[in-house]
N, C-alpha and C. Protein backbone atom coordinates (compact mmCIF):
# COMPACT_ATOMS: atom_id res chain seq x y z
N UNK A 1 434.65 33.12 -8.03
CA UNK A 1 433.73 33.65 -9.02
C UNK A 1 434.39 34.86 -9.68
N UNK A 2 434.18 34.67 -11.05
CA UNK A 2 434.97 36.08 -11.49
C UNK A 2 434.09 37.01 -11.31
N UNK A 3 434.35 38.13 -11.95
CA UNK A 3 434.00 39.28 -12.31
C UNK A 3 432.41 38.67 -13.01
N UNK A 4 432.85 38.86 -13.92
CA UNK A 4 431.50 38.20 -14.76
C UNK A 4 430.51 37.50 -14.47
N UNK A 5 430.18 36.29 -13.78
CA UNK A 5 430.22 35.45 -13.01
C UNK A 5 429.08 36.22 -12.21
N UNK A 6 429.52 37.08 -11.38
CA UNK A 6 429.40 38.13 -10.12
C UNK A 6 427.95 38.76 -10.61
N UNK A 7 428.63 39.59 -11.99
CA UNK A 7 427.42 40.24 -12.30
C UNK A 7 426.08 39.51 -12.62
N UNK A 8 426.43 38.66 -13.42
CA UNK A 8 425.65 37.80 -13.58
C UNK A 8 424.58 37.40 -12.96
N UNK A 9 425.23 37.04 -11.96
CA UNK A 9 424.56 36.33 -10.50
C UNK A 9 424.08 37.53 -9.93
N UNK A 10 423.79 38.61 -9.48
CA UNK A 10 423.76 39.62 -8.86
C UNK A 10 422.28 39.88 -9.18
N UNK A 11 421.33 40.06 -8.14
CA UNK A 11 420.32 39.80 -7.97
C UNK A 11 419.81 41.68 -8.14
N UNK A 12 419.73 41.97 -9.36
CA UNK A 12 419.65 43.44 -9.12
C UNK A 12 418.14 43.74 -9.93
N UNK A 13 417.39 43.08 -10.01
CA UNK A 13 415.88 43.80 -10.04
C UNK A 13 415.02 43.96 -8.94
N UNK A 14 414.76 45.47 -8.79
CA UNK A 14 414.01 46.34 -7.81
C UNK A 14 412.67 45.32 -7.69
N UNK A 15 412.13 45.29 -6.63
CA UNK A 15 410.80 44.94 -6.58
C UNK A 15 409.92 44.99 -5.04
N UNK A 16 408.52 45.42 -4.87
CA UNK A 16 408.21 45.57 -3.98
C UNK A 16 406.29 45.34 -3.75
N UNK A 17 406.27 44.44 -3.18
CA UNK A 17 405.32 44.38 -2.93
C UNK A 17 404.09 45.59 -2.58
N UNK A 18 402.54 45.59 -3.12
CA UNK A 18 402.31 46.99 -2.48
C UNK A 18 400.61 46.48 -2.89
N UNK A 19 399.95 46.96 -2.31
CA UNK A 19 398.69 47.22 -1.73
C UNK A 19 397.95 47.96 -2.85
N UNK A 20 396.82 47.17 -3.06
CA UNK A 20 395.97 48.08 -4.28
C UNK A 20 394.62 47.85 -3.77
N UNK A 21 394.33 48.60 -3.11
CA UNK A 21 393.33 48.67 -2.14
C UNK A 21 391.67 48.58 -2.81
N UNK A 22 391.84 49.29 -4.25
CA UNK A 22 390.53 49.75 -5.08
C UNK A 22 390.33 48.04 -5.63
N UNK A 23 391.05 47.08 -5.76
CA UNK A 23 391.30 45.77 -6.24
C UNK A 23 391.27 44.64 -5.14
N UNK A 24 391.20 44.87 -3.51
CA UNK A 24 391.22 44.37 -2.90
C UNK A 24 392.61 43.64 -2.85
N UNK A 25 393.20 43.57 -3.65
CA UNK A 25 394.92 42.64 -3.74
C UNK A 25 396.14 43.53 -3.40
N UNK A 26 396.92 42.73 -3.51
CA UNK A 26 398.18 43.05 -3.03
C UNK A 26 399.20 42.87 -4.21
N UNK A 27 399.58 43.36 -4.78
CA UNK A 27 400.67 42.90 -6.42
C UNK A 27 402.15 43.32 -6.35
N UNK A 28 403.21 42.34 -6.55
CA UNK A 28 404.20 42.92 -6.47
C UNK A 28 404.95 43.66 -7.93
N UNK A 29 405.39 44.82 -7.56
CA UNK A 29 406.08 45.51 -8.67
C UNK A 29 407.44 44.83 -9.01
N UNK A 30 407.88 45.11 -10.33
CA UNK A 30 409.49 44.50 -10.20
C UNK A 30 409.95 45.68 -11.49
N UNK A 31 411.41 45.96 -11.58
CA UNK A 31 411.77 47.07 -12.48
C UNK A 31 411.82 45.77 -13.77
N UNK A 32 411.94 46.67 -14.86
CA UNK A 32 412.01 45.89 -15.68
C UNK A 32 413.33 45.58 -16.29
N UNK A 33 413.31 44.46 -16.70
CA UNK A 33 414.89 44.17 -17.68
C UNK A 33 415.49 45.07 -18.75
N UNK A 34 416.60 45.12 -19.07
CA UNK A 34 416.99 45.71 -20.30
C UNK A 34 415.86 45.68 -21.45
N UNK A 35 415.87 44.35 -21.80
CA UNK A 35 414.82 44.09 -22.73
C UNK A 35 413.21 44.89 -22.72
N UNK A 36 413.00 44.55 -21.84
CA UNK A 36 411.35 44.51 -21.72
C UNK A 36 411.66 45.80 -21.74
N UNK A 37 412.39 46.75 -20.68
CA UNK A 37 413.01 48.25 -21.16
C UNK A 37 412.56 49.23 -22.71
N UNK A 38 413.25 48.25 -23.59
CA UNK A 38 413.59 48.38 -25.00
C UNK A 38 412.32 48.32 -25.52
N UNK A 39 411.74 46.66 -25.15
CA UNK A 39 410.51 46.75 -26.02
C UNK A 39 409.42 47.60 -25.67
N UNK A 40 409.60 48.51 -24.57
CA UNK A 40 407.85 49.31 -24.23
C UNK A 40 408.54 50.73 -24.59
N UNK A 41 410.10 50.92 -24.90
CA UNK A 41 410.23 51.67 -25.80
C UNK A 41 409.90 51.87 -27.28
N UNK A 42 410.00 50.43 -27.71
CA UNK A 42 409.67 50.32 -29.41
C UNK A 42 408.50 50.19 -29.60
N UNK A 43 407.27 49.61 -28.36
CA UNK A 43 406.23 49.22 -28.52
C UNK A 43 404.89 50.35 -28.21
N UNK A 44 405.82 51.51 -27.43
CA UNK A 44 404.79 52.74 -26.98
C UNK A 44 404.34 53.80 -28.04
N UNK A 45 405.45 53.62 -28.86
CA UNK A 45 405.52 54.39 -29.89
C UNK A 45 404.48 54.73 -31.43
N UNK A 46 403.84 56.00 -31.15
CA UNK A 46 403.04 55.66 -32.33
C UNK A 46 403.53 57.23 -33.26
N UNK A 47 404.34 56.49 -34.42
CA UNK A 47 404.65 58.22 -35.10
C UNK A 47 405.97 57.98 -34.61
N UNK A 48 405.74 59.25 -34.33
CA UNK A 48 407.05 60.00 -33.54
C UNK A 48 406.85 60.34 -31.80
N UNK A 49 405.96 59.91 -31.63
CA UNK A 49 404.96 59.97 -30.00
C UNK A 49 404.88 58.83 -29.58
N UNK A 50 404.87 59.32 -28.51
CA UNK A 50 404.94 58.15 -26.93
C UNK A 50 403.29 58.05 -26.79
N UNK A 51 402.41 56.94 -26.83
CA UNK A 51 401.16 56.81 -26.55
C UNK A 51 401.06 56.63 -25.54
N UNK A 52 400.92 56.95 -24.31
CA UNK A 52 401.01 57.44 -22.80
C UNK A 52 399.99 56.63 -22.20
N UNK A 53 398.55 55.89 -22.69
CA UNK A 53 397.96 54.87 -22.45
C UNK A 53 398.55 53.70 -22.81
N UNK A 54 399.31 53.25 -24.33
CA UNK A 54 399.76 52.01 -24.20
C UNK A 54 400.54 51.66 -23.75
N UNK A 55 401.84 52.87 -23.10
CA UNK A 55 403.00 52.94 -22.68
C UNK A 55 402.73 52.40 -20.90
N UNK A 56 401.62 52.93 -20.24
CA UNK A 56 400.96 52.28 -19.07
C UNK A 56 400.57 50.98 -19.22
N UNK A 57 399.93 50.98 -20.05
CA UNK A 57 400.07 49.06 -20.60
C UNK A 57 400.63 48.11 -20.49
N UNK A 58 401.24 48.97 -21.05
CA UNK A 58 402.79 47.91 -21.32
C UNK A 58 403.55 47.80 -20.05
N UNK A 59 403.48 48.46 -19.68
CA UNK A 59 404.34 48.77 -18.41
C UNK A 59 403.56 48.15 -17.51
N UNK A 60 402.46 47.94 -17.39
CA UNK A 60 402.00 46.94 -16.41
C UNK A 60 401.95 45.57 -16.63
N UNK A 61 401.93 45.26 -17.71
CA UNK A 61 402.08 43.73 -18.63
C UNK A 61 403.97 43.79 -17.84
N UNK A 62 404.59 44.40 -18.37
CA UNK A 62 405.84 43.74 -18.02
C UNK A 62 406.26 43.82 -15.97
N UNK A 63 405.51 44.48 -15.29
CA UNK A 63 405.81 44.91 -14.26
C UNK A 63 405.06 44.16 -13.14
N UNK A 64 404.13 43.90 -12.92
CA UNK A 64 403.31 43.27 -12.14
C UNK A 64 403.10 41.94 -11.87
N UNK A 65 403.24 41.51 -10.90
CA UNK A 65 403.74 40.01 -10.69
C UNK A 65 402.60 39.42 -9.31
N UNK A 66 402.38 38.37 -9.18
CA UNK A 66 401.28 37.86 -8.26
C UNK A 66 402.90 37.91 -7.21
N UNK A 67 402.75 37.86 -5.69
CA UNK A 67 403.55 38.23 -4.92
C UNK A 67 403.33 36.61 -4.26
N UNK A 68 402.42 35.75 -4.66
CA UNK A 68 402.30 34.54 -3.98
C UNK A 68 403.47 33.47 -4.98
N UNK A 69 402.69 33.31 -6.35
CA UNK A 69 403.88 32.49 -7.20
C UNK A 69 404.79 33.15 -7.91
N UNK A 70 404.84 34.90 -7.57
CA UNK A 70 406.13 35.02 -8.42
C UNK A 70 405.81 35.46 -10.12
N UNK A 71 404.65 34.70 -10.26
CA UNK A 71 404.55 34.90 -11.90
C UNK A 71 403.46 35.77 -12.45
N UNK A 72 404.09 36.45 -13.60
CA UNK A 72 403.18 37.40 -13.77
C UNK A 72 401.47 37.36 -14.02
N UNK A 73 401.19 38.53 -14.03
CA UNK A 73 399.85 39.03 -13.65
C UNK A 73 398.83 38.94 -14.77
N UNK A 74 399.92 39.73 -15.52
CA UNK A 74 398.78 40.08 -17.10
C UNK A 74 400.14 39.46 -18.63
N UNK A 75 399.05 39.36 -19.68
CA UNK A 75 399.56 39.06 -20.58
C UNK A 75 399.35 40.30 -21.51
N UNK A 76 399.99 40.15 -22.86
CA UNK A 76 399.52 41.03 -24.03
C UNK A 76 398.50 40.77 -24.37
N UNK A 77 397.68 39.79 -23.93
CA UNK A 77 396.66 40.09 -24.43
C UNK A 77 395.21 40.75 -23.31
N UNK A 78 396.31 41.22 -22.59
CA UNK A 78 395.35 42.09 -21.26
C UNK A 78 395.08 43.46 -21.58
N UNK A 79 395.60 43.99 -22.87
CA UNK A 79 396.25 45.41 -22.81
C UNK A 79 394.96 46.18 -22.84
N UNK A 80 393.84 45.64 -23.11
CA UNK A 80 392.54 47.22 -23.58
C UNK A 80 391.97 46.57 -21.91
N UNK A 81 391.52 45.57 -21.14
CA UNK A 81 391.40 45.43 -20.39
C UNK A 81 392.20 46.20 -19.10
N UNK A 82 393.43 45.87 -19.25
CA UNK A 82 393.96 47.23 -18.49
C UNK A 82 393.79 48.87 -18.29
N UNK A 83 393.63 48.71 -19.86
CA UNK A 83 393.10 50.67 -20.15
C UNK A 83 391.41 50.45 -19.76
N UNK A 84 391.08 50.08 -19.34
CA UNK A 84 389.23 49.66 -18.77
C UNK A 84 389.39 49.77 -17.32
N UNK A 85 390.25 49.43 -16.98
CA UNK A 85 390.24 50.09 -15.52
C UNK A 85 390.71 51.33 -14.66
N UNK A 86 390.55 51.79 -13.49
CA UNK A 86 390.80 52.81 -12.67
C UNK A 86 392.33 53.76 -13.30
N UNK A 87 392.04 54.47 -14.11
CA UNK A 87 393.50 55.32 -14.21
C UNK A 87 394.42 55.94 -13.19
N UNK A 88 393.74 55.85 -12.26
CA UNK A 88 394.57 55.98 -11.37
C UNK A 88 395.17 54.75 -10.39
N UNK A 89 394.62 54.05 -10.72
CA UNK A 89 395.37 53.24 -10.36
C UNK A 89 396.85 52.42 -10.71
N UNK A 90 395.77 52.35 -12.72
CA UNK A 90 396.85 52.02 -13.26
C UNK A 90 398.25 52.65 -13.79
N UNK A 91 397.74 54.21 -13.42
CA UNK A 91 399.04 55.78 -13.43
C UNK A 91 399.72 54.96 -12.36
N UNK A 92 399.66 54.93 -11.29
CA UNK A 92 400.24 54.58 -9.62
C UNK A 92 400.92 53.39 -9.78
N UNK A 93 400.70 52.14 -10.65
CA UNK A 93 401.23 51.15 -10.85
C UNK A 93 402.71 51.32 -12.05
N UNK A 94 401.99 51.83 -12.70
CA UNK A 94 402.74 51.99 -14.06
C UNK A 94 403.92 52.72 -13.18
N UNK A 95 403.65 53.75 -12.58
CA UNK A 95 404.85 55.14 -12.22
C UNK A 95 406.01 54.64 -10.87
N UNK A 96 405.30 53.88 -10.50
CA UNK A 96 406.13 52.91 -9.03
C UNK A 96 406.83 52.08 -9.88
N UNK A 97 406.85 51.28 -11.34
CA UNK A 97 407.31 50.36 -12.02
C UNK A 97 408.39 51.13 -12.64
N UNK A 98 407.82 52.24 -13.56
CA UNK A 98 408.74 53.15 -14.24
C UNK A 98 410.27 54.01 -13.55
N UNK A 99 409.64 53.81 -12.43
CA UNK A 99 410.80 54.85 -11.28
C UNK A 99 411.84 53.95 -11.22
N UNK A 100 411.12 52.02 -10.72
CA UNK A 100 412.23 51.53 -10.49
C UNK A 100 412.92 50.88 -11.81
N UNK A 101 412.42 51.38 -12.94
CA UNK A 101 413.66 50.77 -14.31
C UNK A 101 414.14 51.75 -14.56
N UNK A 102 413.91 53.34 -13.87
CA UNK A 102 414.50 54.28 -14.53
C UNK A 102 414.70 54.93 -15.53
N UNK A 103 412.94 55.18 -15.55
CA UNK A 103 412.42 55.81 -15.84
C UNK A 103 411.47 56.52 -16.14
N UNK A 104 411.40 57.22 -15.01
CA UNK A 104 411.11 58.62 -14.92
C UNK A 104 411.44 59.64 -15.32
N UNK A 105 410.74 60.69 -15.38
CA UNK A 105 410.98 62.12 -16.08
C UNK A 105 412.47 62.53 -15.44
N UNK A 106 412.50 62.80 -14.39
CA UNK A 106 413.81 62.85 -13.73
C UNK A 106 415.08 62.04 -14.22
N UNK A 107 414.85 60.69 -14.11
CA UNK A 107 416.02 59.98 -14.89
C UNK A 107 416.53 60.06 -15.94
N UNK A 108 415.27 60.35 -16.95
CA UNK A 108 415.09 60.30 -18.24
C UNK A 108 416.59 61.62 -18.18
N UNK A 109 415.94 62.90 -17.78
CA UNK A 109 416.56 64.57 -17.86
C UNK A 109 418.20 63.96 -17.32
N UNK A 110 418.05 63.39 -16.07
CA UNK A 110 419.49 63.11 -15.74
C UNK A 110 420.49 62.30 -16.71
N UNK A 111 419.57 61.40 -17.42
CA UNK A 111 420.18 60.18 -18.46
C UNK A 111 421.31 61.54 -19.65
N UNK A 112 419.76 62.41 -20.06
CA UNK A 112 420.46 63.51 -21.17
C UNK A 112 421.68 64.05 -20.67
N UNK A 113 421.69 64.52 -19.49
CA UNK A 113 422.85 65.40 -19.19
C UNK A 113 424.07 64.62 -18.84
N UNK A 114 424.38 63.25 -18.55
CA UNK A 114 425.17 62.16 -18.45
C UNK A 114 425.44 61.69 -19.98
N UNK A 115 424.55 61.66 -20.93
CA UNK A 115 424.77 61.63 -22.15
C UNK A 115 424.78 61.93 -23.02
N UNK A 116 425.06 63.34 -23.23
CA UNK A 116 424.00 64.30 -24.36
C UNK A 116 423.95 63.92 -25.78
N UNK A 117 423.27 64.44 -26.43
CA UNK A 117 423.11 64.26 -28.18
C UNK A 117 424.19 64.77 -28.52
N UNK A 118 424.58 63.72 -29.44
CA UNK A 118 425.46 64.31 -30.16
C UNK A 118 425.33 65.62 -31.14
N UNK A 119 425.82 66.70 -31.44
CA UNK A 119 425.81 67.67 -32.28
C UNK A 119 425.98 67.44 -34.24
């Protein structure tokens, strides 16, 4: 197998099963892809601002997976239904998802100083 090949194959999305006790279920988290990455970057955005409710949204639409078949939980068209429930729950979901695509506030700060703006 080359190089390529390797990566390819390389089984590298985070994911972890976890307990949502206020829901009675159990849901597994998974980090998200490059893509899906990108799009709850292009898609959180309102202005020049991060909408911090749809950005949880979104982030649970792309993150949350039934832990029995594997396949996801919610669709786009779940998104005001999601913001209708427990914020804290859905903060706790969203932020366990966000940590493992990397990003978090922390990553985010570490990303800048690994890459800074150009001048």
């Amino acid at each position: 197998m080359n190089l390529r090949e390797q990566i390819f194959s390389a089984d590298d999305i985070a994911k972890e099963t976890i307990e949502v006790p206020e829901w009675g279920v159990s849901v597994e988290i998974r980090a998200m892809t490059a893509a899906e990455r990108a799009k709850l970057g292009e898609n959180a955005m309102v202005g020049d601002k991060t909408n911090v409710g749809l950005m949880y949204a979104l982030t649970v639409i792309a993150s949350v997976y039934d832990p029995e078949t594997g396949l996801p939980v919610f669709t786009d068209n779940d998104r005001e239904a999601i913001l209708s429930k427990s914020g804290s729950v859905i903060e706790r979901l969203a932020t366990k998802a966000l940590g493992y695509s990397g990003l978090t506030e922390k990553a985010v700060d570490e990303a800048g100083v690994r890459f800074p703006k150009e001048s």
